[in-house]
C-alpha atoms as a PDB file:
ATOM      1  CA  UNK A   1      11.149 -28.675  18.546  1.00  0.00           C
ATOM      2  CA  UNK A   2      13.565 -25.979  17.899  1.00  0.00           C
ATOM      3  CA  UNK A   3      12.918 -22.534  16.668  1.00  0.00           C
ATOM      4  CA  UNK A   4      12.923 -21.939  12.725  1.00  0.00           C
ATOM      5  CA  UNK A   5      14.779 -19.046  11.120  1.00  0.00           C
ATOM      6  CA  UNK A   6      12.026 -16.640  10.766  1.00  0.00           C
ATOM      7  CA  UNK A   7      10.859 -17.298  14.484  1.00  0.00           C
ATOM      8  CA  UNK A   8      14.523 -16.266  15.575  1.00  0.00           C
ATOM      9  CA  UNK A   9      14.635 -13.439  12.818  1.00  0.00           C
ATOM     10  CA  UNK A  10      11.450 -12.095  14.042  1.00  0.00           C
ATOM     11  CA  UNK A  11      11.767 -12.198  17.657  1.00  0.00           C
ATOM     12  CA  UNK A  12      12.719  -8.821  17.932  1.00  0.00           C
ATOM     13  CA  UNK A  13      11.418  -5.645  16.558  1.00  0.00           C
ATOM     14  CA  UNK A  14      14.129  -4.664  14.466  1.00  0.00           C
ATOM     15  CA  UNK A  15      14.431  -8.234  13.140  1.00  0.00           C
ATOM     16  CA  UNK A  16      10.680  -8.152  12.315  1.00  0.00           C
ATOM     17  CA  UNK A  17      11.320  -4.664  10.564  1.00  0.00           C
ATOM     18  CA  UNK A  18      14.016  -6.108   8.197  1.00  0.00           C
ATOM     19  CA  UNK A  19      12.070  -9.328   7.590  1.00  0.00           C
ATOM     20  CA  UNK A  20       8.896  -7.401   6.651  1.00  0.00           C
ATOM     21  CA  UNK A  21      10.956  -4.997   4.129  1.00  0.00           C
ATOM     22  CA  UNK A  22      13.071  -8.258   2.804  1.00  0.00           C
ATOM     23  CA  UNK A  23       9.160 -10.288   2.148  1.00  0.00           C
ATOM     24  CA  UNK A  24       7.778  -7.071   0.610  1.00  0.00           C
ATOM     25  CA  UNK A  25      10.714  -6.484  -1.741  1.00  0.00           C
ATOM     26  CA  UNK A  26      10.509 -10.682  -2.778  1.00  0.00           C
ATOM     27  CA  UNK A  27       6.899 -10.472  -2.727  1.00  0.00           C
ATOM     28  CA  UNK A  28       6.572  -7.720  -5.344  1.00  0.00           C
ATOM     29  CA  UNK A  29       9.611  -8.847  -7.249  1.00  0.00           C
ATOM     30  CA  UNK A  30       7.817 -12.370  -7.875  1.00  0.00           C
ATOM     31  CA  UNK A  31       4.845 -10.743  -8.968  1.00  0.00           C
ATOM     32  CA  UNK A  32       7.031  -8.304 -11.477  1.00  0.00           C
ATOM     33  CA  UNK A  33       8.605 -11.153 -12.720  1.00  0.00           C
ATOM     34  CA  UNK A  34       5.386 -13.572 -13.062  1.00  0.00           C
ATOM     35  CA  UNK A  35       3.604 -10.988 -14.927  1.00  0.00           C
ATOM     36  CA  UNK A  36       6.606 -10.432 -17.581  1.00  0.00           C
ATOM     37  CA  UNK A  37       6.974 -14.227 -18.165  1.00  0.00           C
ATOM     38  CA  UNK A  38       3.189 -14.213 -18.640  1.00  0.00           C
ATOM     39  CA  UNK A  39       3.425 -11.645 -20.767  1.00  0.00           C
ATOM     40  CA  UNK A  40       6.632 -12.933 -22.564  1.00  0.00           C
ATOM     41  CA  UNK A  41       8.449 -10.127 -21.896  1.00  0.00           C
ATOM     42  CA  UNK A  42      11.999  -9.695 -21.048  1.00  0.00           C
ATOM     43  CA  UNK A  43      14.215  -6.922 -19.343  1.00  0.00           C
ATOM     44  CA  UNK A  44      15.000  -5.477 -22.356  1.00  0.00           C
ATOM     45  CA  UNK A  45      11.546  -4.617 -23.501  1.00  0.00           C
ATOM     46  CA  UNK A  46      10.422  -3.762 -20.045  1.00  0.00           C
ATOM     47  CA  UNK A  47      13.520  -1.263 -20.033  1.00  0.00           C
ATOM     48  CA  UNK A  48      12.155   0.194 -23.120  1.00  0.00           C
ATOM     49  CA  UNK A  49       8.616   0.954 -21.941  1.00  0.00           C
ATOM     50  CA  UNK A  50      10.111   2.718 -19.172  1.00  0.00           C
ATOM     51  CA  UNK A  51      12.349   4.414 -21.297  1.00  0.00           C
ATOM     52  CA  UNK A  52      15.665   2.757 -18.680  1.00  0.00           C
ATOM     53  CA  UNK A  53      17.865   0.595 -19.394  1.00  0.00           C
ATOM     54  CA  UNK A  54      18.139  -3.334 -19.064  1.00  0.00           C
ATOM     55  CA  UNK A  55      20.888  -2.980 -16.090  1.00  0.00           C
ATOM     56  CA  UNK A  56      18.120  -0.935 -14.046  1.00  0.00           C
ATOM     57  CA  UNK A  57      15.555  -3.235 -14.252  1.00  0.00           C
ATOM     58  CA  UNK A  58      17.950  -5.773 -13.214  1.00  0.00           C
ATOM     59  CA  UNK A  59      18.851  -3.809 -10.219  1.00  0.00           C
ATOM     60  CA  UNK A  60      15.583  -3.429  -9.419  1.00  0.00           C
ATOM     61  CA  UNK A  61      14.242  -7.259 -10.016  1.00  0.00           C
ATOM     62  CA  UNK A  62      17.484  -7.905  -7.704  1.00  0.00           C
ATOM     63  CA  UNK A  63      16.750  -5.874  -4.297  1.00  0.00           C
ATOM     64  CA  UNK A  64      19.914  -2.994  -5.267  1.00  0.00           C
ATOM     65  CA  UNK A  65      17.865  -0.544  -6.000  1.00  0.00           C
ATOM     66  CA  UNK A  66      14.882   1.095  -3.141  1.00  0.00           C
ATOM     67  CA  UNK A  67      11.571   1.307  -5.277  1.00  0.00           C
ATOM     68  CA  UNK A  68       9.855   4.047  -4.412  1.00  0.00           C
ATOM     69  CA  UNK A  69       5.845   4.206  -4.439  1.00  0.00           C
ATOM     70  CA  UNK A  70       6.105   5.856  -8.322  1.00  0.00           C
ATOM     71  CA  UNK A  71       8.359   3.553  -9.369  1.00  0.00           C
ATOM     72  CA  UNK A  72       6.384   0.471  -8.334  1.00  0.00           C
ATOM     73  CA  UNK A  73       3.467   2.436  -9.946  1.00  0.00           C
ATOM     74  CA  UNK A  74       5.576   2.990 -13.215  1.00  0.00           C
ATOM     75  CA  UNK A  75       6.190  -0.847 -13.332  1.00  0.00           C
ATOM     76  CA  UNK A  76       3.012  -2.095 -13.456  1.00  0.00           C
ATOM     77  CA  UNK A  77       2.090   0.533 -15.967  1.00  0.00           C
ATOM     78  CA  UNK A  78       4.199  -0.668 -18.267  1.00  0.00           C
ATOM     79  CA  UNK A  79       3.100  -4.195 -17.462  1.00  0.00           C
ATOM     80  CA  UNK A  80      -0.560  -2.751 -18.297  1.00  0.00           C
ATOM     81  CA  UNK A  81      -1.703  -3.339 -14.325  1.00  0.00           C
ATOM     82  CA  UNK A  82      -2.677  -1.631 -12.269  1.00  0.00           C
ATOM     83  CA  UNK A  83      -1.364  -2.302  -8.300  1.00  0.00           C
ATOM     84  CA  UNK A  84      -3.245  -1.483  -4.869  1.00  0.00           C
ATOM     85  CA  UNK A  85      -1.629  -1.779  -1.537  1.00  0.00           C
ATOM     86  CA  UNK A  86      -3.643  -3.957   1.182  1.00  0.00           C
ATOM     87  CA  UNK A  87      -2.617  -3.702   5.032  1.00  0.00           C
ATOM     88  CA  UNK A  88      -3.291  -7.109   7.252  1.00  0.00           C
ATOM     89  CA  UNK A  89      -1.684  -8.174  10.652  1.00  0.00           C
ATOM     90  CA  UNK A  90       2.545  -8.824  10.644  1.00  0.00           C
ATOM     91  CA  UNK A  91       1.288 -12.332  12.363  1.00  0.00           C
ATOM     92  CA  UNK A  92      -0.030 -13.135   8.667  1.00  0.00           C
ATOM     93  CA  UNK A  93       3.062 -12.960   7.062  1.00  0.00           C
ATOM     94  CA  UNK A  94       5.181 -14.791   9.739  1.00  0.00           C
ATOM     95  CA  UNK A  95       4.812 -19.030   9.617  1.00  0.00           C
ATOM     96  CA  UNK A  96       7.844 -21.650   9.408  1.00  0.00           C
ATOM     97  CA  UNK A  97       6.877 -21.986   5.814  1.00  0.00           C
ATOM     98  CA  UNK A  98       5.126 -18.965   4.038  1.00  0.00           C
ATOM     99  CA  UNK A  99       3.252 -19.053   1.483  1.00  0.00           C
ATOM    100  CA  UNK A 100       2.080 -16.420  -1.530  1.00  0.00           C
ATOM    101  CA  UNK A 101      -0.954 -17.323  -3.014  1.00  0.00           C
ATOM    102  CA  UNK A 102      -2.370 -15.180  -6.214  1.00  0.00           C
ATOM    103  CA  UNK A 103      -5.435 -15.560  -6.702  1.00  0.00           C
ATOM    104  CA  UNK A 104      -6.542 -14.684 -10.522  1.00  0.00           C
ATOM    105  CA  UNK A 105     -10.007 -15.779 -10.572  1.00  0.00           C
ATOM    106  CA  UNK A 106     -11.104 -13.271  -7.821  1.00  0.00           C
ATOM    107  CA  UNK A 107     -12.852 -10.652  -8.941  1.00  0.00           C
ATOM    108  CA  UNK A 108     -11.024  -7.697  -7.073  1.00  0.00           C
ATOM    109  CA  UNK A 109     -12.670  -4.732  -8.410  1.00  0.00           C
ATOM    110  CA  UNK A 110     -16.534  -5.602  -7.915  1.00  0.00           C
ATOM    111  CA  UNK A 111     -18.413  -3.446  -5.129  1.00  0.00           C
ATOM    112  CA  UNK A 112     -18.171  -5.448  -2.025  1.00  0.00           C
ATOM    113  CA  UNK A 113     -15.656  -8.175  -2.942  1.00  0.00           C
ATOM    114  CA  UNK A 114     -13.333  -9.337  -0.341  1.00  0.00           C
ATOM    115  CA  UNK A 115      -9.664 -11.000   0.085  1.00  0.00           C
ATOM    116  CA  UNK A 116      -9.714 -14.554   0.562  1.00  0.00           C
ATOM    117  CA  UNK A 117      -8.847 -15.748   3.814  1.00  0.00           C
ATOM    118  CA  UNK A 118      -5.512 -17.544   3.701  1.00  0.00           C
ATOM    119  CA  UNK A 119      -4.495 -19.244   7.204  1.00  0.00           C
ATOM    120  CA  UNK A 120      -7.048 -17.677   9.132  1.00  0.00           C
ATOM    121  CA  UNK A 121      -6.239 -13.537   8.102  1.00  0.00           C
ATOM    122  CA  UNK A 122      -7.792 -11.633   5.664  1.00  0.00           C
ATOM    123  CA  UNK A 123      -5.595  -9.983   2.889  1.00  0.00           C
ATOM    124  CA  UNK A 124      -2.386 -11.138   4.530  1.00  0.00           C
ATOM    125  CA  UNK A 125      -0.057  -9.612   2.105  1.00  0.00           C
ATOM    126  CA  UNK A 126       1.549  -6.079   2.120  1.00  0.00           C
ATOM    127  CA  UNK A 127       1.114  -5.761  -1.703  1.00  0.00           C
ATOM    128  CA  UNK A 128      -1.541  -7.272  -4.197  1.00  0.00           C
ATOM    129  CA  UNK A 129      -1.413  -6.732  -7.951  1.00  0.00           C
ATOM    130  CA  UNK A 130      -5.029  -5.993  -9.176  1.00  0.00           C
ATOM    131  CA  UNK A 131      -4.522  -8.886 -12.247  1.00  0.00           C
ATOM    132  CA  UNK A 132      -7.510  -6.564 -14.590  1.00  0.00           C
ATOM    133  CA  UNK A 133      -7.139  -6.859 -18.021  1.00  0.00           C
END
């Protein structure tokens, strides 16, 4: 059996650095963009909360533009979530065909409540959006 793109992509360090930043970025992009079609909202109006234009949400629903940890932040705000950052081993995130799972029924915030297991890890994912209400 030969070896599948991530496997070669990830074989090295710096290829495992530039897959990990490429996953986070279309991780938390999906959820951005899941939440505003829930929410029925488009660019424009998500522009406007921020008080930015359409053009830079686009850049940063495309990858242009580096969010920073406020920005992120600012973005979920405006989405009226909240978003926590959960650490889990690289070998999580690396299969021939990953997955992201959300998991909306989970009750996050309760004392004592724990990530799913998914594949064997715990929390797998860099970022999770706390879905409260």
């Amino acid at each position: 059996m030969g070896e599948t793109l991530t496997e070669r992509l990830t074989k090295t360090p710096e290829g495992m650095r530039l897959y990990q930043q490429e996953r986070a970025i279309q991780e938390l992009t999906d959820l951005v963009c899941e939440l505003m079609e829930e929410q029925d909202l488009s660019r424009s109006e998500l522009a406007q909360r921020l008080g930015k234009t359409k053009g830079y949400i686009t850049q940063l629903l495309d990858g242009r533009t580096n969010m920073t940890v406020r920005t992120i932040s600012d973005l979920f705000a405006a989405l009226n979530r909240t978003v926590h950052f959960q650490e889990g081993p690289v070998s999580a995130t690396v299969s021939p065909s990953p997955t992201i799972t959300l998991f909306e029924d989970a009750d996050w915030g309760q004392p004592g409540a724990e990530w799913p297991e998914i594949e064997g890890h715990n929390a797998p994912t860099a970022v999770r959006s706390k879905l409260a209400s």
